[in-house]
PDB file of N, CA and C in Angstrom:
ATOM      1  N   UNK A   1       9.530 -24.440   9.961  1.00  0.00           N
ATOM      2  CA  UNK A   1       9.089 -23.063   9.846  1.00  0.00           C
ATOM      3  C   UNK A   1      10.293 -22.165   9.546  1.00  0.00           C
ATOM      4  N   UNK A   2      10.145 -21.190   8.423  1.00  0.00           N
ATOM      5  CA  UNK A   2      10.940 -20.315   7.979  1.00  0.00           C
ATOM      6  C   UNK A   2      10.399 -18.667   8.624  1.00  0.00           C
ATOM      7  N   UNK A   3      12.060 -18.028   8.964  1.00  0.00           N
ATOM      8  CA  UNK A   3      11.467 -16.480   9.016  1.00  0.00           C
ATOM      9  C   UNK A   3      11.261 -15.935   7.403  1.00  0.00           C
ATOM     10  N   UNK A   4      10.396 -15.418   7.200  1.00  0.00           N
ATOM     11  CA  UNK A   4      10.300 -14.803   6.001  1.00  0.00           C
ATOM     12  C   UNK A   4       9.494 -13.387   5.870  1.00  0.00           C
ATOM     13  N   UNK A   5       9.797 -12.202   5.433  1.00  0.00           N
ATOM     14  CA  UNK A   5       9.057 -10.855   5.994  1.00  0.00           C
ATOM     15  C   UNK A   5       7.936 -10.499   4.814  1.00  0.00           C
ATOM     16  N   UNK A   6       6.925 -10.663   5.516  1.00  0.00           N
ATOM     17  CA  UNK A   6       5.526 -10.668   5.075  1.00  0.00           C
ATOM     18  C   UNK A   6       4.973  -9.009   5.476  1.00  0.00           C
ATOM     19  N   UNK A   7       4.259  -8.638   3.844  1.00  0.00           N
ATOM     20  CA  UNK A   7       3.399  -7.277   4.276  1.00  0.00           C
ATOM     21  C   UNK A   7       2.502  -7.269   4.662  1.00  0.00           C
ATOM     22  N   UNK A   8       2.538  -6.530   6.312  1.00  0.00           N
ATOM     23  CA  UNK A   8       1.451  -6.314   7.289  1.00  0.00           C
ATOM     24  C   UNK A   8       0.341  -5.201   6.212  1.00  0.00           C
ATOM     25  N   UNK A   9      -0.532  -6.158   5.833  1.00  0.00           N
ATOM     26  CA  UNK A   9      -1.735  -4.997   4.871  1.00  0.00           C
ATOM     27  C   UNK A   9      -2.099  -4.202   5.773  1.00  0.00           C
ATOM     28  N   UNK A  10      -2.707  -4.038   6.942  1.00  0.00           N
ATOM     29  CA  UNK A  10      -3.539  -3.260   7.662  1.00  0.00           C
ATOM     30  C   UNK A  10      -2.916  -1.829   7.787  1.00  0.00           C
ATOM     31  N   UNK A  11      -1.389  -2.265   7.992  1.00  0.00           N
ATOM     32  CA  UNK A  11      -0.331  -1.052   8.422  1.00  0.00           C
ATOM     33  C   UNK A  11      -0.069  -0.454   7.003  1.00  0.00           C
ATOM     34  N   UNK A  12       0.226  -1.410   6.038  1.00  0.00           N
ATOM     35  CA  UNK A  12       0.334  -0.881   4.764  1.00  0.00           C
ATOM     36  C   UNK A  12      -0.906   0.178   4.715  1.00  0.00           C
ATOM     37  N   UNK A  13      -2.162  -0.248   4.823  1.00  0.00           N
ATOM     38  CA  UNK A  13      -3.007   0.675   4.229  1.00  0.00           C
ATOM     39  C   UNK A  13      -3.148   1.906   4.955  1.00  0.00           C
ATOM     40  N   UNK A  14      -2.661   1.601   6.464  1.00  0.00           N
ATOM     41  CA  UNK A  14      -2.876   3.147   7.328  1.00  0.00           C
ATOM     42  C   UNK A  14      -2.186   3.849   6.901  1.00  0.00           C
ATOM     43  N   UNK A  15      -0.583   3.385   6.620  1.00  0.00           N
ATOM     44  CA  UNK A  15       0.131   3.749   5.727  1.00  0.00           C
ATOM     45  C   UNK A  15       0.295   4.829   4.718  1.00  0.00           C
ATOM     46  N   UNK A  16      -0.806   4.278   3.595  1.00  0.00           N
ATOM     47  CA  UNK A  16      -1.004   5.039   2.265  1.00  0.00           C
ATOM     48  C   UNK A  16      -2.152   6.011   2.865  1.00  0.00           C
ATOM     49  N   UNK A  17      -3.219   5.819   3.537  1.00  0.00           N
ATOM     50  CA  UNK A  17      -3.715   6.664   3.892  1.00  0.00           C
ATOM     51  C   UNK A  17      -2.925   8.392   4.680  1.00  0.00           C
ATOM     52  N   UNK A  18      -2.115   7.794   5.448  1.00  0.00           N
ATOM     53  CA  UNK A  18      -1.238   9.037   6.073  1.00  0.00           C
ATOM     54  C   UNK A  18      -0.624   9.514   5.478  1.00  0.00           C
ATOM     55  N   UNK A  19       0.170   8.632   4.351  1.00  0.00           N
ATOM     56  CA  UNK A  19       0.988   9.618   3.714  1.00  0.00           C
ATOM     57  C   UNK A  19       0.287  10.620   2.279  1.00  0.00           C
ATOM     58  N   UNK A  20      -1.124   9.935   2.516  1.00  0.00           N
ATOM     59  CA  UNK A  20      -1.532  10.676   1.185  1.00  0.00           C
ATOM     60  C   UNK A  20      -2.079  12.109   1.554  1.00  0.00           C
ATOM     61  N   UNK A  21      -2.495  11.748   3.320  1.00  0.00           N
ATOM     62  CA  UNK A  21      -2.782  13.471   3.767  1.00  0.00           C
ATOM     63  C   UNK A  21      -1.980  14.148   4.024  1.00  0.00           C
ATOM     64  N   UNK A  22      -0.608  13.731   4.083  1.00  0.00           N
ATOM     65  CA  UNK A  22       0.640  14.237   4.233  1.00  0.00           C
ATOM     66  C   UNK A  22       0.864  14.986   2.946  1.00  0.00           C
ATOM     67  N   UNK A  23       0.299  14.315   1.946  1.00  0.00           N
ATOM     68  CA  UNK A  23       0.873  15.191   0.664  1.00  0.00           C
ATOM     69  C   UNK A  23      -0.200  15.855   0.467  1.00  0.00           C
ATOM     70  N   UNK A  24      -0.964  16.266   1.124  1.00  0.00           N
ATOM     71  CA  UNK A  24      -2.296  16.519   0.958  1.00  0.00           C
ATOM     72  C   UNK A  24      -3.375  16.297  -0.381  1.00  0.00           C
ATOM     73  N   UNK A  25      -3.278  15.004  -0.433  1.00  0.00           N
ATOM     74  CA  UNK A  25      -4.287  14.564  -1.535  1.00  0.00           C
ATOM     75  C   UNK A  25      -5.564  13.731  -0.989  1.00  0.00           C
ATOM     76  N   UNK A  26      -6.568  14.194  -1.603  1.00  0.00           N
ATOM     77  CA  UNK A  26      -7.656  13.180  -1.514  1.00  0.00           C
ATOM     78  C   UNK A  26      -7.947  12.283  -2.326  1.00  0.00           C
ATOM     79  N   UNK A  27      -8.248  11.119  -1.538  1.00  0.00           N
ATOM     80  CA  UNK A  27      -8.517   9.482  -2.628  1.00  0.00           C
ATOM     81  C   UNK A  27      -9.210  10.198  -3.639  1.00  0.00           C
ATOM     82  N   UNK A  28     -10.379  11.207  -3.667  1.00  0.00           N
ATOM     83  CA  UNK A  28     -10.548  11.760  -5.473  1.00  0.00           C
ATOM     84  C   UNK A  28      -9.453  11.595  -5.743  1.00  0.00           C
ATOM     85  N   UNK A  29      -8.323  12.681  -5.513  1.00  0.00           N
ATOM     86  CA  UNK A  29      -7.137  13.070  -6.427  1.00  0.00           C
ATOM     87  C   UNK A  29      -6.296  11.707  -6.853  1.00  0.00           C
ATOM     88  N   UNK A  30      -6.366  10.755  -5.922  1.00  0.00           N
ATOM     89  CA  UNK A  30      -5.661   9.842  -6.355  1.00  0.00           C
ATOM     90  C   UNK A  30      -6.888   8.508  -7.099  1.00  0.00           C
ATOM     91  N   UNK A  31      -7.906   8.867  -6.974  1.00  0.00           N
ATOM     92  CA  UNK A  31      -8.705   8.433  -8.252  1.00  0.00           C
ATOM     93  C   UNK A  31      -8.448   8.622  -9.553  1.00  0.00           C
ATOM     94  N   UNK A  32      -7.889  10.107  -9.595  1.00  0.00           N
ATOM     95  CA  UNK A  32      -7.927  10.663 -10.580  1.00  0.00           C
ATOM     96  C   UNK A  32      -6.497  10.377 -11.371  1.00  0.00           C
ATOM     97  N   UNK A  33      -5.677  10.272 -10.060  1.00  0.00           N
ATOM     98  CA  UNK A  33      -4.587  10.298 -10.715  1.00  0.00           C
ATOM     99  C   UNK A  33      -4.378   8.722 -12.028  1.00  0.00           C
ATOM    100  N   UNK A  34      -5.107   7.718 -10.933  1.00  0.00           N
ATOM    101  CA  UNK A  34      -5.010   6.481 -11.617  1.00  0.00           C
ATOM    102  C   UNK A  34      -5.770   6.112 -12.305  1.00  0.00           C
ATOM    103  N   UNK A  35      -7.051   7.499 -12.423  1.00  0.00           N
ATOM    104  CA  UNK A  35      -7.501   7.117 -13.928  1.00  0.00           C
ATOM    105  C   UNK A  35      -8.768   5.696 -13.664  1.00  0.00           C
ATOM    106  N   UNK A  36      -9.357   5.777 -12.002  1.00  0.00           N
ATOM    107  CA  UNK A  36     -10.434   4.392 -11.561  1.00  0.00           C
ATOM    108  C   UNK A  36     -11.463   5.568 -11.649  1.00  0.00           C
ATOM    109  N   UNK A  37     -12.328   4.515 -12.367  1.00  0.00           N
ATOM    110  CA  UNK A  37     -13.867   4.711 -12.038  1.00  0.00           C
ATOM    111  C   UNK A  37     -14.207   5.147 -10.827  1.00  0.00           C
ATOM    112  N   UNK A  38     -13.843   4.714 -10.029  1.00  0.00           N
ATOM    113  CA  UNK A  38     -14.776   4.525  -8.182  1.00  0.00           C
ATOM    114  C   UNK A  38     -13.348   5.152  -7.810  1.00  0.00           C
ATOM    115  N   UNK A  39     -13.283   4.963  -6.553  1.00  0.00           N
ATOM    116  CA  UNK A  39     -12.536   5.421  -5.719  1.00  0.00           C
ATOM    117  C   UNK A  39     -12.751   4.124  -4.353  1.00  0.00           C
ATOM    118  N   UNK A  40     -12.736   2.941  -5.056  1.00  0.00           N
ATOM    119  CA  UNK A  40     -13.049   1.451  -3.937  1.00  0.00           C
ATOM    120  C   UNK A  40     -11.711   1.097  -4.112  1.00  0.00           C
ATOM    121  N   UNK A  41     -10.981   0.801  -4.758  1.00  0.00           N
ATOM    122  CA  UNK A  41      -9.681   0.273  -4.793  1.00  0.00           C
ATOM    123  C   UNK A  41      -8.959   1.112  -3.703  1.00  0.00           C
ATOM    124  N   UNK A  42      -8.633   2.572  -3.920  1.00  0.00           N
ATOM    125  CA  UNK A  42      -8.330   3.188  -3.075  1.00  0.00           C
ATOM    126  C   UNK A  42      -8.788   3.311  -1.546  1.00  0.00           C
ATOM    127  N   UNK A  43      -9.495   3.139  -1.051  1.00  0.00           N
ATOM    128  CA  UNK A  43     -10.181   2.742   0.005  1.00  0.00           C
ATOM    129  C   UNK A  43      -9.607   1.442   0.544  1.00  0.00           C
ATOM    130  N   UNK A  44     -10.041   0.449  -0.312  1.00  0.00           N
ATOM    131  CA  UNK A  44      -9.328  -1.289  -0.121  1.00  0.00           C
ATOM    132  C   UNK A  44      -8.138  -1.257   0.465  1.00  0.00           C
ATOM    133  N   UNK A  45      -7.081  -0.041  -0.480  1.00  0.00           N
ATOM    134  CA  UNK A  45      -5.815  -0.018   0.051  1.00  0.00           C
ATOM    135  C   UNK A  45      -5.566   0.492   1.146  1.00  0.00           C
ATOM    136  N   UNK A  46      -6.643   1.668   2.217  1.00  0.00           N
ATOM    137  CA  UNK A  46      -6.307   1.923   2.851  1.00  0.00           C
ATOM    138  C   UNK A  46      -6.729   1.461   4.225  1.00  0.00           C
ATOM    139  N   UNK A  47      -7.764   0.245   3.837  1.00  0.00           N
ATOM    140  CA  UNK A  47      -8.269  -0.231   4.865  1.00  0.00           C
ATOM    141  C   UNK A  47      -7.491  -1.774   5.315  1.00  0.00           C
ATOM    142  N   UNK A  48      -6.247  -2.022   4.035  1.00  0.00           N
ATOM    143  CA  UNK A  48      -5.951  -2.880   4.445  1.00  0.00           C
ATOM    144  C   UNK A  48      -6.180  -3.950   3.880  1.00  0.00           C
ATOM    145  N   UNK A  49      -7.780  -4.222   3.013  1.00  0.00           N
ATOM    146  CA  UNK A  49      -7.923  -5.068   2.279  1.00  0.00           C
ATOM    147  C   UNK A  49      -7.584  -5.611   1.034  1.00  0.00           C
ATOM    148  N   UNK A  50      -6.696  -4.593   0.527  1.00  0.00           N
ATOM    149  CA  UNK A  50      -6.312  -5.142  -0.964  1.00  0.00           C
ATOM    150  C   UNK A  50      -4.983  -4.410  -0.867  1.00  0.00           C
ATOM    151  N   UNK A  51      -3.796  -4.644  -1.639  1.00  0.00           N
ATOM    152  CA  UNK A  51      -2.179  -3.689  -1.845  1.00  0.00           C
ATOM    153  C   UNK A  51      -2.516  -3.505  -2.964  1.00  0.00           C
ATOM    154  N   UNK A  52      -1.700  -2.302  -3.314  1.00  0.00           N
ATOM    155  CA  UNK A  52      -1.904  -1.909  -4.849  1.00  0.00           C
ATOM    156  C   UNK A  52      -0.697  -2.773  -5.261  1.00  0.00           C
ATOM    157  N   UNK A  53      -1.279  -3.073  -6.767  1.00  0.00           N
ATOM    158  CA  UNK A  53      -0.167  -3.644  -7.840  1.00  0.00           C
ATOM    159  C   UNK A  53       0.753  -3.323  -8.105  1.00  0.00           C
ATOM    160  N   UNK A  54       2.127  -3.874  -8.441  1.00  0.00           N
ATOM    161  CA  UNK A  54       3.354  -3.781  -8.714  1.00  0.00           C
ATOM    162  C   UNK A  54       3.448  -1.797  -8.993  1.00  0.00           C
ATOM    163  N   UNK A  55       2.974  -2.033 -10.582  1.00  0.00           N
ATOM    164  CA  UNK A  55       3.007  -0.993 -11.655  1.00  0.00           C
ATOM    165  C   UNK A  55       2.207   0.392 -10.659  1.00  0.00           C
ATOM    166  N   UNK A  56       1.073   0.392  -9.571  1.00  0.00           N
ATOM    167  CA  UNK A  56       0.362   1.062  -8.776  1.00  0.00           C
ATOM    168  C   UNK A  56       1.174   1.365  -8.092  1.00  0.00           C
ATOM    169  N   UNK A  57       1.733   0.640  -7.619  1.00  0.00           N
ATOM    170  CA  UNK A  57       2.926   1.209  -6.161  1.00  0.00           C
ATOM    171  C   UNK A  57       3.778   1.762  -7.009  1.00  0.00           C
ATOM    172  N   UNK A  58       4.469   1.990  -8.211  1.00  0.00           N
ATOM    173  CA  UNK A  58       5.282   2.585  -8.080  1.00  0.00           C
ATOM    174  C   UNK A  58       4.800   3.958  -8.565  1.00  0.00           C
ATOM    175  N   UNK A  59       3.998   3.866  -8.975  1.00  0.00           N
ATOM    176  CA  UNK A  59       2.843   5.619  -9.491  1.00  0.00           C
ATOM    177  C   UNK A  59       2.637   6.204  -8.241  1.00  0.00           C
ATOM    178  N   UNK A  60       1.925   5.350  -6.987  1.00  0.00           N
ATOM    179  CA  UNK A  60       1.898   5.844  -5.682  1.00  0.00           C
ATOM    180  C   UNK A  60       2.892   6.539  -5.460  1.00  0.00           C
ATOM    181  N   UNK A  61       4.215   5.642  -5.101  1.00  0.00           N
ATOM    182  CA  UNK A  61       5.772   6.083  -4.663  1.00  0.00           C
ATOM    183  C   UNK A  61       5.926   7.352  -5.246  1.00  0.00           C
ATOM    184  N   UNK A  62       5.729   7.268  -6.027  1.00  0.00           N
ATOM    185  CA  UNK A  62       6.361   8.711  -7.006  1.00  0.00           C
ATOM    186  C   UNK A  62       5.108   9.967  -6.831  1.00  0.00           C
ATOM    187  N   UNK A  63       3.580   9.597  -6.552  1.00  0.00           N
ATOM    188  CA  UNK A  63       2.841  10.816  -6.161  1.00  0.00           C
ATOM    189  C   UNK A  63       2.975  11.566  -4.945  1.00  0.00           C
ATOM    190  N   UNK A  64       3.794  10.226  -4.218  1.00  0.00           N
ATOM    191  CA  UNK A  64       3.536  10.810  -2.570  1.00  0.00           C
ATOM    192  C   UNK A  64       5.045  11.020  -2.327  1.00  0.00           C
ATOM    193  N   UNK A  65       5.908  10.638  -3.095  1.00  0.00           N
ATOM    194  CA  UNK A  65       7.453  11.296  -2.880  1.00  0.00           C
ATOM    195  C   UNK A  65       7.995  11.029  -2.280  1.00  0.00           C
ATOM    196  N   UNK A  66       7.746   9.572  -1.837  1.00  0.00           N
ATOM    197  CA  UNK A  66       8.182   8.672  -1.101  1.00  0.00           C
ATOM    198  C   UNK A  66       8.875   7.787  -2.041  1.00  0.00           C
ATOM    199  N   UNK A  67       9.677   6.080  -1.253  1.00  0.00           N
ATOM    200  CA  UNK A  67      10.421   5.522  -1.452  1.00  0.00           C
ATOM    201  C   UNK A  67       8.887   3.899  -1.656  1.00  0.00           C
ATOM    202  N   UNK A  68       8.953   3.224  -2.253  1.00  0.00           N
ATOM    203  CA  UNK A  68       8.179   2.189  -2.146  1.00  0.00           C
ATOM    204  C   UNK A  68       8.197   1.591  -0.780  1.00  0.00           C
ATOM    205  N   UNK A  69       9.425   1.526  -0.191  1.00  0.00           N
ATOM    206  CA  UNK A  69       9.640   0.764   1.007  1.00  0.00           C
ATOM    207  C   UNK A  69       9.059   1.720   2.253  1.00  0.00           C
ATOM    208  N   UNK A  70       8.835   2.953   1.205  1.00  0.00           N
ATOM    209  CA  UNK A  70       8.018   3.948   2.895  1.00  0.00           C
ATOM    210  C   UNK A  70       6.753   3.580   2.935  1.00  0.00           C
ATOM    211  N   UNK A  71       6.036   2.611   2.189  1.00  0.00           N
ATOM    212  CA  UNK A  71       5.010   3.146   1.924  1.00  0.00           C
ATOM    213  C   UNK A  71       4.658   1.161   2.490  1.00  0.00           C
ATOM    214  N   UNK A  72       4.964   0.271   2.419  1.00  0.00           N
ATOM    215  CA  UNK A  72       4.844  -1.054   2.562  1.00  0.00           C
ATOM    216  C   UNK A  72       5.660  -1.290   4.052  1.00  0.00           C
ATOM    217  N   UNK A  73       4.502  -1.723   4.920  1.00  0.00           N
ATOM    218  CA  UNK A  73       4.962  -2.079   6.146  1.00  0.00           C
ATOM    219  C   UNK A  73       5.054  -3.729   5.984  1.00  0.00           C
ATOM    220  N   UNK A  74       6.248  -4.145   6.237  1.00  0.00           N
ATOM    221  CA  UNK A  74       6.720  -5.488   6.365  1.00  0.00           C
ATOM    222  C   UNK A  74       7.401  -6.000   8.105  1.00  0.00           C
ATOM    223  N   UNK A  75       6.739  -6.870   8.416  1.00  0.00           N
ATOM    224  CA  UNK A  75       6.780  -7.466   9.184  1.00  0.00           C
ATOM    225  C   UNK A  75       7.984  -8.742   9.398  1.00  0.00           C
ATOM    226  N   UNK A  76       9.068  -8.800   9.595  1.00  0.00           N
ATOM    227  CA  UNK A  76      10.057  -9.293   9.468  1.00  0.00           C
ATOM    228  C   UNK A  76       9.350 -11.110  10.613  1.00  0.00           C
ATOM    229  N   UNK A  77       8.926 -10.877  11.439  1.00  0.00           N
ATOM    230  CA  UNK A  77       8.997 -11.836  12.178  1.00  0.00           C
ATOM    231  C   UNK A  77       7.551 -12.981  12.248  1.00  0.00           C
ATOM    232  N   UNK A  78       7.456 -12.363  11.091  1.00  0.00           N
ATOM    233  CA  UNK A  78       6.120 -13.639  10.411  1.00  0.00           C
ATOM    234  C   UNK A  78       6.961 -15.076   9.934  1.00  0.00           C
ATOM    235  N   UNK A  79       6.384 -16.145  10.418  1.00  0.00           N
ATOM    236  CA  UNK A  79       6.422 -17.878  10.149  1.00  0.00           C
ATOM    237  C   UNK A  79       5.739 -18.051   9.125  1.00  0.00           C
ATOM    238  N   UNK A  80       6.693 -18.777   8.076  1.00  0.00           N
ATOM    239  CA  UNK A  80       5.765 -19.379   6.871  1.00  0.00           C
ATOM    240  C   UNK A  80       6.802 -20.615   7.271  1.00  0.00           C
ATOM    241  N   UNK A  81       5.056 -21.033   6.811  1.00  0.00           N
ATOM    242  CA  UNK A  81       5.823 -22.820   6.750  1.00  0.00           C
ATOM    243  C   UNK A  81       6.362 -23.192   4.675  1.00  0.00           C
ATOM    244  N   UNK A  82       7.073 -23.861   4.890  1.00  0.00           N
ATOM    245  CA  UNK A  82       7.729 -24.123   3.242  1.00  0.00           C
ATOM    246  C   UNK A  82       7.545 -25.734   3.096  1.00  0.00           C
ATOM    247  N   UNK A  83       6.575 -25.947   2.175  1.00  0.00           N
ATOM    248  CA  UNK A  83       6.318 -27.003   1.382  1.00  0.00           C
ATOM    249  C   UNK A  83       7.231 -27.543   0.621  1.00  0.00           C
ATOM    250  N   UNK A  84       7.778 -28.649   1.213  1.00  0.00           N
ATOM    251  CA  UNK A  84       8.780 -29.142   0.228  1.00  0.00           C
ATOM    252  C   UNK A  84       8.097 -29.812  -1.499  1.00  0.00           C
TER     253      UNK A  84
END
């Protein structure tokens, strides 16, 4: 077993949720910003069930004026096992 630091989604998504009322935006606005049909992706992300994509996080980072790493809770003391 290896230490290896894994993103806690759940925290990630409370995460994007807080900081988006922090900037005071609503998942509309950030519907809008990204240009989705629905407003389910956004949700996903904040419930934890899905992270936004590479190219997403960094549109996020930059709406909410944050750093990528403010926005991704990583868990340093997660076990992965490594398949040789």
């Amino acid at each position: 077993m290896v230490n290896l630091p894994v993103i806690d989604m759940v925290r990630t998504g409370q995460n994007i949720g807080r900081l988006r009322k922090q900037a005071g935006l609503s998942v509309k606005d950030l519907q809008d910003i990204f240009g989705f049909a629905t407003p389910q992706a956004i949700y996903k992300w904040q419930q934890g069930a899905a992270l936004p994509t590479v190219d997403n996080l960094v549109v996020l980072a930059a709406v909410l004026q944050v750093r990528m790493d403010d926005i991704l809770v990583v868990d340093t003391a997660a076990q992965v096992k490594i398949s040789a």
